[in-house]
Protein backbone atom coordinates (compact mmCIF):
# COMPACT_ATOMS: atom_id res chain seq x y z
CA UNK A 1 78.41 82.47 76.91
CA UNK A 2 76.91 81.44 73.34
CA UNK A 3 76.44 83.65 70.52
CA UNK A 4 72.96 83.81 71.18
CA UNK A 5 73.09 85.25 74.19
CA UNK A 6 75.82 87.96 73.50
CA UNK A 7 73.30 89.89 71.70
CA UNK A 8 70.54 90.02 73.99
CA UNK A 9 69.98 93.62 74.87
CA UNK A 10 69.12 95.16 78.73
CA UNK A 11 66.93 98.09 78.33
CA UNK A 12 65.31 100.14 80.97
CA UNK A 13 62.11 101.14 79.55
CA UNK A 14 60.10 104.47 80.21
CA UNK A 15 57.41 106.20 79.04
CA UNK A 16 57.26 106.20 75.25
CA UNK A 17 61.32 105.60 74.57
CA UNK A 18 63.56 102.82 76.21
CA UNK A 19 67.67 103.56 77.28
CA UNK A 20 69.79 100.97 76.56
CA UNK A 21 71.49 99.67 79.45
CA UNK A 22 73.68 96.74 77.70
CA UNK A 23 73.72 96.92 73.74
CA UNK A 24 72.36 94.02 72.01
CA UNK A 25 69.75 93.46 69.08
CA UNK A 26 67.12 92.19 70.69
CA UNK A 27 65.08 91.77 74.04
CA UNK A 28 63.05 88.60 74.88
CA UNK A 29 59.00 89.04 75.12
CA UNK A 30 57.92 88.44 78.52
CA UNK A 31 54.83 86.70 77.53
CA UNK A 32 55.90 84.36 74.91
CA UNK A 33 60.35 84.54 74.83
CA UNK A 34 60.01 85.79 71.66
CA UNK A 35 63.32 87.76 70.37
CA UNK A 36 61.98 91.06 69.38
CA UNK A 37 64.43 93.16 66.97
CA UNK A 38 65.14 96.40 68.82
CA UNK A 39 64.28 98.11 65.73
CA UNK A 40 60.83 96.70 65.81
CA UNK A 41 60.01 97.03 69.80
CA UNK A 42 57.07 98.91 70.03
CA UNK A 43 55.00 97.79 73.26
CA UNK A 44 56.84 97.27 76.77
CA UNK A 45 55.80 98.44 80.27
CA UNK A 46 57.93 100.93 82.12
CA UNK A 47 55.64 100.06 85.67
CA UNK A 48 56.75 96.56 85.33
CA UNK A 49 59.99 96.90 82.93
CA UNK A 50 58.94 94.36 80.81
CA UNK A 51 58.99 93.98 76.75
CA UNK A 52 55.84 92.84 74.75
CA UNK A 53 56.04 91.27 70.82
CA UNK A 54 52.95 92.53 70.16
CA UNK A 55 50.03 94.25 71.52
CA UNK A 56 48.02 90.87 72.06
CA UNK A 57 51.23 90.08 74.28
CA UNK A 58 50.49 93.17 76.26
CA UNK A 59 46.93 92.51 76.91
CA UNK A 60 47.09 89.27 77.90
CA UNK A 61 49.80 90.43 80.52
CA UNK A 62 47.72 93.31 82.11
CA UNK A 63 45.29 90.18 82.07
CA UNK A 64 47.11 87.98 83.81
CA UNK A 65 47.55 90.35 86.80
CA UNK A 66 44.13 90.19 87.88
């Protein structure tokens, strides 16, 4: 496993706070693969347990379920 990879973080995410399930410093965006900084993740959906970069991220994934 690369370097890279090692620090990729598992979180299960809930309403308003995540738990981390495997420490690491960053998750990927599930819109764009982004690494966002844990210390920066601010939008995610607990419904769909899935991490956002941004709030244009989010949007275009409740979007994209339609």
């Amino acid at each position: 496993m690369d370097k890279i990879a090692a620090d990729q973080a598992v979180l299960h995410y809930g309403d308003g706070e995540f738990a981390v399930l495997k420490p690491g410093r960053f998750v990927r965006c599930a819109v764009t693969d982004k690494p966002i900084p844990l210390e920066v993740l601010r939008y995610w959906s607990p419904s769909r347990q899935q991490p956002y970069f941004g709030p244009a991220e989010f949007i275009a994934a409740q979007q994209g379920e339609k």
